[in-house]
PDB file of N, CA and C in Angstrom:
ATOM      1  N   UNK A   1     -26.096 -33.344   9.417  1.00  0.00           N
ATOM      2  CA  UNK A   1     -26.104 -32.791  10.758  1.00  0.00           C
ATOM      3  C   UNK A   1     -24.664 -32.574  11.201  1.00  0.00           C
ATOM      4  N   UNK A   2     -24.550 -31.378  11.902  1.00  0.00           N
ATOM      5  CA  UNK A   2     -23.098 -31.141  11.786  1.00  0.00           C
ATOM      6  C   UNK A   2     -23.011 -31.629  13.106  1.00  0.00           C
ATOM      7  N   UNK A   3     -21.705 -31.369  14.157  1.00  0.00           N
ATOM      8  CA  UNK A   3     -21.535 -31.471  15.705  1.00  0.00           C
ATOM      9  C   UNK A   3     -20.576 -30.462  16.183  1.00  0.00           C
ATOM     10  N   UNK A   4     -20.731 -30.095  17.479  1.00  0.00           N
ATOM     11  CA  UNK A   4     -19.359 -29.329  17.985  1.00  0.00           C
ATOM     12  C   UNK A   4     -18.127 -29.193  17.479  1.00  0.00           C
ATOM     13  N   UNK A   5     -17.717 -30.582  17.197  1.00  0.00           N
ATOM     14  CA  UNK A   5     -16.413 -30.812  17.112  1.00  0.00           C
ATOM     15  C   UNK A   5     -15.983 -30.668  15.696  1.00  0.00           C
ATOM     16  N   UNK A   6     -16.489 -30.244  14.843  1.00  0.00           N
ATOM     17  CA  UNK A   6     -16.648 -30.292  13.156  1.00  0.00           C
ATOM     18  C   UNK A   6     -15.551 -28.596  13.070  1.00  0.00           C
ATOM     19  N   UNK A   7     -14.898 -28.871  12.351  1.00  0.00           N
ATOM     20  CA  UNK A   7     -14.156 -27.305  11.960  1.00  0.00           C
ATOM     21  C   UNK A   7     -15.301 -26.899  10.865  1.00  0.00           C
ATOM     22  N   UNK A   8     -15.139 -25.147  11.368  1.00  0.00           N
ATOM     23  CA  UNK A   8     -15.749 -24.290  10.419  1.00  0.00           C
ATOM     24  C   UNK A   8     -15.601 -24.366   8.684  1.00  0.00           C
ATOM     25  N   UNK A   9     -16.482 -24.623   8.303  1.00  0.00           N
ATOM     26  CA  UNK A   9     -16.336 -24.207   6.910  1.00  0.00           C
ATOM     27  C   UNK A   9     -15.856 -23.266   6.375  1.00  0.00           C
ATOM     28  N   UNK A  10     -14.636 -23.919   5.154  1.00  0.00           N
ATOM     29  CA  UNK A  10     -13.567 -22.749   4.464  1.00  0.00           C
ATOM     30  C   UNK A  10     -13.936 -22.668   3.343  1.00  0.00           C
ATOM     31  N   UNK A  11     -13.910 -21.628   2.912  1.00  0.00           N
ATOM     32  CA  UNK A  11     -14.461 -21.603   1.148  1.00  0.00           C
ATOM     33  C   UNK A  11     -12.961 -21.599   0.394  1.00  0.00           C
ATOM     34  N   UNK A  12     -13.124 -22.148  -0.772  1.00  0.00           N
ATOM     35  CA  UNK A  12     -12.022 -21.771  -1.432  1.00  0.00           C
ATOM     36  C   UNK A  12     -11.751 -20.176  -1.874  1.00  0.00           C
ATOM     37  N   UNK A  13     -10.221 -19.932  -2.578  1.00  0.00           N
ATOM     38  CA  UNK A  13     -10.713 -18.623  -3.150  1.00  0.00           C
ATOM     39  C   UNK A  13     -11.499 -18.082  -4.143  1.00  0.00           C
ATOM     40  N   UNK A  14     -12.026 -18.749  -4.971  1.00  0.00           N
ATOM     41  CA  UNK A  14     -13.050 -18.330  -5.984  1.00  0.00           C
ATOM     42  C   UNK A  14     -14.295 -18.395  -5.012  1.00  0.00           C
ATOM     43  N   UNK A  15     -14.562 -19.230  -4.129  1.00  0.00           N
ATOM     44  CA  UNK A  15     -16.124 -19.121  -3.426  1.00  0.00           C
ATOM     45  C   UNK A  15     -15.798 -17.438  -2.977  1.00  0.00           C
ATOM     46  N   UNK A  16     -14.831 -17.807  -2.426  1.00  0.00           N
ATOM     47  CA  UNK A  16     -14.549 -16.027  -1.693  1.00  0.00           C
ATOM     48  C   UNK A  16     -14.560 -15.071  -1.679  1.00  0.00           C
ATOM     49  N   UNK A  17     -14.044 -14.869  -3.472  1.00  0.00           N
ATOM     50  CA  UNK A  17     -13.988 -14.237  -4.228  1.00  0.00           C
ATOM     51  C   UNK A  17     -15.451 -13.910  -4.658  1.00  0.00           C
ATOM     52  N   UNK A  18     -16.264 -15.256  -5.040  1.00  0.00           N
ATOM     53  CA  UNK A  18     -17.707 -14.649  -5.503  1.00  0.00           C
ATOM     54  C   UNK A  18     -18.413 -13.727  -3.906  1.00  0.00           C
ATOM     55  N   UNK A  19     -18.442 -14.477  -2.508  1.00  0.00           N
ATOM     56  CA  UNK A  19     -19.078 -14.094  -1.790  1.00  0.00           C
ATOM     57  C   UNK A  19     -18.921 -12.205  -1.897  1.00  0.00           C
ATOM     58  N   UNK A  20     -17.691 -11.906  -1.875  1.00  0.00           N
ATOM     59  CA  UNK A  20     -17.539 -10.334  -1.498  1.00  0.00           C
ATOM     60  C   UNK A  20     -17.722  -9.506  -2.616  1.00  0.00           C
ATOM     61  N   UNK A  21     -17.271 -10.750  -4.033  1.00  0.00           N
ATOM     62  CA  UNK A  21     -17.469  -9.278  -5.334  1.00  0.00           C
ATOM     63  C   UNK A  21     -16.364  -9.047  -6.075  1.00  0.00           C
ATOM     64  N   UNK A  22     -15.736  -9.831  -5.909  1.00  0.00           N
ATOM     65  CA  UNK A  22     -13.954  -9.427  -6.031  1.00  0.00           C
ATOM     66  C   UNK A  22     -13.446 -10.537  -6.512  1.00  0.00           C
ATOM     67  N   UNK A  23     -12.029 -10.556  -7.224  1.00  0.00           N
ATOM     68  CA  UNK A  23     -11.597 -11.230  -7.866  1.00  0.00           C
ATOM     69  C   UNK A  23     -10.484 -11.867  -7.107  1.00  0.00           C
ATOM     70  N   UNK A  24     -10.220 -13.134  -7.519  1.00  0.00           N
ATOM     71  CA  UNK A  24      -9.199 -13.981  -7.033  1.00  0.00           C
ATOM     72  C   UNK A  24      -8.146 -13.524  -7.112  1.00  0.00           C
ATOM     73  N   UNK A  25      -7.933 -12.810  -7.755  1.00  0.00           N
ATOM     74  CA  UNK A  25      -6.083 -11.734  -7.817  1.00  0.00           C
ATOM     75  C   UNK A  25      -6.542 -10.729  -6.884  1.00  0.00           C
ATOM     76  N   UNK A  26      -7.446 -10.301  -6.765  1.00  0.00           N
ATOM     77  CA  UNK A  26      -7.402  -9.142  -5.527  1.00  0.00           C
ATOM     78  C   UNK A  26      -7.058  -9.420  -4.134  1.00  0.00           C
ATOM     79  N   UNK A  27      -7.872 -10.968  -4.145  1.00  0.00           N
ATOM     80  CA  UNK A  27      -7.185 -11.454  -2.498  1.00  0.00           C
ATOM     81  C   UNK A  27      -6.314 -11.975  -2.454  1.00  0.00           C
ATOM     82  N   UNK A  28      -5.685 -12.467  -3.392  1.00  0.00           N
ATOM     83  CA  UNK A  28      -4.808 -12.726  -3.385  1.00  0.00           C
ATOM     84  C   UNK A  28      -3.328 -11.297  -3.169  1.00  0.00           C
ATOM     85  N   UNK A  29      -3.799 -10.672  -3.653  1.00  0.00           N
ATOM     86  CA  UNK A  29      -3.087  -9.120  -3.364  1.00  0.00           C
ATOM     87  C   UNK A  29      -3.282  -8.638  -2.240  1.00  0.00           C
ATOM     88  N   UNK A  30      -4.684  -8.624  -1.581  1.00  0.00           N
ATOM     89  CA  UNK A  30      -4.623  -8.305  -0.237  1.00  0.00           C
ATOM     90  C   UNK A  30      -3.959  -8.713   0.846  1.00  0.00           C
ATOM     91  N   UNK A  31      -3.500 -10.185   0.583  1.00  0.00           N
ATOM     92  CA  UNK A  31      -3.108 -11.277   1.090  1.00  0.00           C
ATOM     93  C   UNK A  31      -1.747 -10.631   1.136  1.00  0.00           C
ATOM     94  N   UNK A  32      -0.830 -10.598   0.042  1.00  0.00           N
ATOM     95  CA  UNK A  32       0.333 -10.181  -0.225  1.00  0.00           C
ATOM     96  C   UNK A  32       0.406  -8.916   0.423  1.00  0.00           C
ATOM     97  N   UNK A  33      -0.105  -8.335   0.322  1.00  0.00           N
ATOM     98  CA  UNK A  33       0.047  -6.563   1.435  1.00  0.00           C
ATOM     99  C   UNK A  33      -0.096  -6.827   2.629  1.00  0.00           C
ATOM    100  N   UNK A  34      -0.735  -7.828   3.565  1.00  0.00           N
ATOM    101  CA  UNK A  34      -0.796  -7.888   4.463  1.00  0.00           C
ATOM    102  C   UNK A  34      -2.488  -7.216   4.840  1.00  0.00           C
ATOM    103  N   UNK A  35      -3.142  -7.350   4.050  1.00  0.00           N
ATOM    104  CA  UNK A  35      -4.714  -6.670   4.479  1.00  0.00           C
ATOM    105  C   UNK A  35      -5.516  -8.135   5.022  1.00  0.00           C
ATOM    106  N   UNK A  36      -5.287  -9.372   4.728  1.00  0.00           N
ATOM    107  CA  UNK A  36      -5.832 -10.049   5.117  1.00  0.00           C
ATOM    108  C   UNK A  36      -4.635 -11.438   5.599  1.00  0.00           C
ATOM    109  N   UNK A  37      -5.223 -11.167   6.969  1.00  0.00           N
ATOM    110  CA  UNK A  37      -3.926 -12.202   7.121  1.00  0.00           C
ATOM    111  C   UNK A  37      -4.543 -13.736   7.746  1.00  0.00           C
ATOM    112  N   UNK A  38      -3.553 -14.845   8.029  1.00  0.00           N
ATOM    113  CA  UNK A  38      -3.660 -15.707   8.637  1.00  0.00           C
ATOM    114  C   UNK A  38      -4.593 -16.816   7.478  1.00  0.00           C
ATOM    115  N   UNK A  39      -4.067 -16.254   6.009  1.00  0.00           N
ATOM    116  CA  UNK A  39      -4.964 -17.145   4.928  1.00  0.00           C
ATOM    117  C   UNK A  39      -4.250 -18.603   5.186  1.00  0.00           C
ATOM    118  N   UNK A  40      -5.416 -19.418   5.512  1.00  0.00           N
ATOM    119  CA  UNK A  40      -4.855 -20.914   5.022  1.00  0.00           C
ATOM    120  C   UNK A  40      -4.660 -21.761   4.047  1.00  0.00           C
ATOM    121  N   UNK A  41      -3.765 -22.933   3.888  1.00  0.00           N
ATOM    122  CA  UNK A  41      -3.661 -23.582   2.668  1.00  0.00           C
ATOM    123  C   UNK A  41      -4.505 -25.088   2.799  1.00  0.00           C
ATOM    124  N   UNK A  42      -5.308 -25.637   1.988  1.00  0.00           N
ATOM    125  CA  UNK A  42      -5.221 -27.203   2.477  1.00  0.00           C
ATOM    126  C   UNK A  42      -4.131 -27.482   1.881  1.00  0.00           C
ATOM    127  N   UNK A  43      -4.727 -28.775   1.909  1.00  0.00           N
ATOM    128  CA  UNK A  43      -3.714 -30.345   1.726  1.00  0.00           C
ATOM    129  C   UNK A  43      -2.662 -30.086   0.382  1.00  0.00           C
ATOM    130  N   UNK A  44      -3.991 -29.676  -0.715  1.00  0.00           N
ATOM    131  CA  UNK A  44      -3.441 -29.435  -2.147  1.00  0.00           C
ATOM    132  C   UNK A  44      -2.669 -28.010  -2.239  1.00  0.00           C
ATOM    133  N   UNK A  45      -2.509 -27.174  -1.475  1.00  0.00           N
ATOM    134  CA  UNK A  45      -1.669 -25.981  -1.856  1.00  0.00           C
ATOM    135  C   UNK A  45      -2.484 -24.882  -1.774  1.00  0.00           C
ATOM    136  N   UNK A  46      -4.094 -25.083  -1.982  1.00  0.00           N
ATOM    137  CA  UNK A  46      -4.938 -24.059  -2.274  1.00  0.00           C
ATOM    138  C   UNK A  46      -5.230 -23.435  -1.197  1.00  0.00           C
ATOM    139  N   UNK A  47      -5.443 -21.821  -1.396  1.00  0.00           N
ATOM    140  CA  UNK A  47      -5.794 -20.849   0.082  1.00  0.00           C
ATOM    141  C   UNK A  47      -7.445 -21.209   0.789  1.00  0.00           C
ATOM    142  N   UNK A  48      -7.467 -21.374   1.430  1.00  0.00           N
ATOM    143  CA  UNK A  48      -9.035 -21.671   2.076  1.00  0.00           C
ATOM    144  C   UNK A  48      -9.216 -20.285   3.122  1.00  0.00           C
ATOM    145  N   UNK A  49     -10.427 -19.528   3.002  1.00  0.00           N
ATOM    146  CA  UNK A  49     -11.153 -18.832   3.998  1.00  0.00           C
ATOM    147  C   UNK A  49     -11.949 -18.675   4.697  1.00  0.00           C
ATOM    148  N   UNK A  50     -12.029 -18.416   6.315  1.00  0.00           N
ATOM    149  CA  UNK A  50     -12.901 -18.530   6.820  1.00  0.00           C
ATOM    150  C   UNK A  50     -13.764 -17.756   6.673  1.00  0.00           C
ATOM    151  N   UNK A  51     -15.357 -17.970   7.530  1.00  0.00           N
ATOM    152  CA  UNK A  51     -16.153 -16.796   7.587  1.00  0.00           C
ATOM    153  C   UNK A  51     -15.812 -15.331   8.161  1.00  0.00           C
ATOM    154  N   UNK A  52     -14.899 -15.904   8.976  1.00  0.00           N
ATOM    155  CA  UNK A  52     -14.400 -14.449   9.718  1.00  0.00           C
ATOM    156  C   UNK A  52     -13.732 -13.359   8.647  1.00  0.00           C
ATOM    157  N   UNK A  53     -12.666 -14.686   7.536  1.00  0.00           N
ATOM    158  CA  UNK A  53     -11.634 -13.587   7.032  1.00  0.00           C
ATOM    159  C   UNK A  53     -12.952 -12.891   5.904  1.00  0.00           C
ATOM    160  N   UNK A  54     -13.844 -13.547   5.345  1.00  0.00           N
ATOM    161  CA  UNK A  54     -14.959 -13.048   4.364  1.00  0.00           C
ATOM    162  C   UNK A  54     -15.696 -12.091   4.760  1.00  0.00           C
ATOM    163  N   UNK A  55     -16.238 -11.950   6.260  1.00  0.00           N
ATOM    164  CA  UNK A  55     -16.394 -10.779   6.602  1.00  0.00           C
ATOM    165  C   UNK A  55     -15.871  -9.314   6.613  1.00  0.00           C
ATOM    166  N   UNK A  56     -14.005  -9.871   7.024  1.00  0.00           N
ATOM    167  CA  UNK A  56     -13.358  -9.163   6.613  1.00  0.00           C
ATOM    168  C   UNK A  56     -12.979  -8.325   5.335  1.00  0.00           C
ATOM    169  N   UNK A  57     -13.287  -9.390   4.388  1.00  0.00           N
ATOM    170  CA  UNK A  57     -13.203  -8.810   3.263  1.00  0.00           C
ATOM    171  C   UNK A  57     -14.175  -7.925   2.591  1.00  0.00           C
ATOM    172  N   UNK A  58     -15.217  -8.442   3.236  1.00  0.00           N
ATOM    173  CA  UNK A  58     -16.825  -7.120   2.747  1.00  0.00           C
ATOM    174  C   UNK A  58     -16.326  -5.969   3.361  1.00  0.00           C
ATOM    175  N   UNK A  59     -15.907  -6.101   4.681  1.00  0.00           N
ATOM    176  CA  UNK A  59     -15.457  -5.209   5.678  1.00  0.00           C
ATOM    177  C   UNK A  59     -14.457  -4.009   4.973  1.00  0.00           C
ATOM    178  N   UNK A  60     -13.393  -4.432   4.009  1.00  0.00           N
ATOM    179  CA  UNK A  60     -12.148  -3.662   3.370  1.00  0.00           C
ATOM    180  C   UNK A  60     -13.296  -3.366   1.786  1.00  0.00           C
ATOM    181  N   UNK A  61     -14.089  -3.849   1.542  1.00  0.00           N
ATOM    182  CA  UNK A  61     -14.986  -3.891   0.643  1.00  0.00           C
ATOM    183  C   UNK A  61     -15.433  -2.146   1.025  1.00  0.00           C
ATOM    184  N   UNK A  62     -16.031  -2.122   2.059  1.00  0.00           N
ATOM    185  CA  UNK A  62     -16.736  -1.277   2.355  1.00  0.00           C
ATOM    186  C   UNK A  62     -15.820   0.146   2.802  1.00  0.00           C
ATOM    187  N   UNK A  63     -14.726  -0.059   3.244  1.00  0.00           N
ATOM    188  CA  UNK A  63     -13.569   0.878   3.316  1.00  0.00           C
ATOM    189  C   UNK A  63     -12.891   1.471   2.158  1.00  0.00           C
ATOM    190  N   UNK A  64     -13.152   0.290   1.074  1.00  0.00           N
ATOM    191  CA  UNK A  64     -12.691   1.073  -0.568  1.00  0.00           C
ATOM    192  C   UNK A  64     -13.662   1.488  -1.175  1.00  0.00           C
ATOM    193  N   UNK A  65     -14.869   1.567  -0.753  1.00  0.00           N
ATOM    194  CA  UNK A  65     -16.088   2.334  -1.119  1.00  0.00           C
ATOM    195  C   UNK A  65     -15.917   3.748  -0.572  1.00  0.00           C
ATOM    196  N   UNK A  66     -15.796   3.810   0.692  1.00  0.00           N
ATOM    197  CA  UNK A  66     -15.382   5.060   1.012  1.00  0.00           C
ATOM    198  C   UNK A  66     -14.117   6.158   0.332  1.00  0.00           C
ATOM    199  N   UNK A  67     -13.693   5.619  -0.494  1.00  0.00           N
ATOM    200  CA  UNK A  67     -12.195   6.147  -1.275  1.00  0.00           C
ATOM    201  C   UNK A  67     -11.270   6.094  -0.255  1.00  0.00           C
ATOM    202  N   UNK A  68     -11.170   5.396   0.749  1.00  0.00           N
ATOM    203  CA  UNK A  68      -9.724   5.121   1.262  1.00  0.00           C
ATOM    204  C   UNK A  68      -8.860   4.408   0.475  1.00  0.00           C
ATOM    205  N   UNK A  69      -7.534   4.890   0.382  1.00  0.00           N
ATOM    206  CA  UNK A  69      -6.605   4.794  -0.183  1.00  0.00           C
ATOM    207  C   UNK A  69      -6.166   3.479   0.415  1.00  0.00           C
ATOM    208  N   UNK A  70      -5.314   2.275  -0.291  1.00  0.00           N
ATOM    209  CA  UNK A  70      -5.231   1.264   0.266  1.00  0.00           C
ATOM    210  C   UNK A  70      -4.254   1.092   1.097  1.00  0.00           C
ATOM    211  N   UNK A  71      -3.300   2.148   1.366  1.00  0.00           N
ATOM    212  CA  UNK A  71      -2.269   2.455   2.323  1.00  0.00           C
ATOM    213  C   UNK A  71      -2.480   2.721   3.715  1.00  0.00           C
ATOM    214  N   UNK A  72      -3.592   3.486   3.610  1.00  0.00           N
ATOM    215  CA  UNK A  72      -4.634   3.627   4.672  1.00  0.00           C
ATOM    216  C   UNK A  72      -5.590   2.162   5.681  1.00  0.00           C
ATOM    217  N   UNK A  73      -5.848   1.652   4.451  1.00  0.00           N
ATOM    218  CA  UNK A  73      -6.573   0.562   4.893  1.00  0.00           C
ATOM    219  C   UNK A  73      -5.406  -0.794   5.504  1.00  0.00           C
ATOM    220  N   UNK A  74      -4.112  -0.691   5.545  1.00  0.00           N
ATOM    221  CA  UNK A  74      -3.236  -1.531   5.616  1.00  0.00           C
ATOM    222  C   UNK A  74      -2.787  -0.965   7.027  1.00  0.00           C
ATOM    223  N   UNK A  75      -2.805   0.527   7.351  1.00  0.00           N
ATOM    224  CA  UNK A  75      -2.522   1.047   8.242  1.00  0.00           C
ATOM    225  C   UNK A  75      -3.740   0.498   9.399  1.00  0.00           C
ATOM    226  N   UNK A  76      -5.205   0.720   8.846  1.00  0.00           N
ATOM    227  CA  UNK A  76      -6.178   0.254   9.431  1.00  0.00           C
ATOM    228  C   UNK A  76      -6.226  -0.823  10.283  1.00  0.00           C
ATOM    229  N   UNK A  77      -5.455  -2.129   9.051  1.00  0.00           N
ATOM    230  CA  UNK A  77      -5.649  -3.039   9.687  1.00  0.00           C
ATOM    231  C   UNK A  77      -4.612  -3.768  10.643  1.00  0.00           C
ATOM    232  N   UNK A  78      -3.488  -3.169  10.318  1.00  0.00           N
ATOM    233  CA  UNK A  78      -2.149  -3.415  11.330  1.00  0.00           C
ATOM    234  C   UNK A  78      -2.806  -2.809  12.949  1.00  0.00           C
ATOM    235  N   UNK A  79      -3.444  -1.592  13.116  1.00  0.00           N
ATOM    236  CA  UNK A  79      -4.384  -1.227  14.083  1.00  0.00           C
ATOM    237  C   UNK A  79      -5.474  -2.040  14.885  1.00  0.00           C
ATOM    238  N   UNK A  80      -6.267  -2.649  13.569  1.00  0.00           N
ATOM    239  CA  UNK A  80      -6.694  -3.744  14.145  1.00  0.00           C
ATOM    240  C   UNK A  80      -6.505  -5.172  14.394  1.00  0.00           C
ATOM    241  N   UNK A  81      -5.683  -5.224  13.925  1.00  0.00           N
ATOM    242  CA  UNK A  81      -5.045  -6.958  14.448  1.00  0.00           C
ATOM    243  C   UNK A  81      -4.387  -6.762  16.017  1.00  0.00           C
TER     244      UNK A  81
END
């Protein structure tokens, strides 16, 4: 049973990676371009993501389906932050 006060569940990057489809060097690249920002680290060094940023990532998922160019999508998201 969870409570209010409990922080959201972070997946690691391989959970993350499986949720959207994509590989751990890709977010990790997205990361590095600036397409997904505000990635956290725990304790051990490793990146943890929220549900929000995983949404996000189906989200740029679904923008490189469209053949947007990823220059575009960086432009996108500087727009939307």
């Amino acid at each position: 049973m969870s409570n209010a006060t409990e922080s959201p569940e972070l997946l690691s990057i391989g959970e993350a990676a499986r949720e959207v489809g994509r590989s751990a060097h890709t977010l990790r690249y997205y990361e590095s371009i600036g397409l997904v920002p505000d990635v956290r680290r725990n304790r051990s060094g490793h990146r943890t993501y929220s549900e929000a940023q995983v949404s996000w990532l189906r989200f740029l998922d679904r923008l490189r389906g469209t053949g947007m160019p990823i220059a575009r999508m960086r432009a996108y998201a500087r727009l939307a932050a």
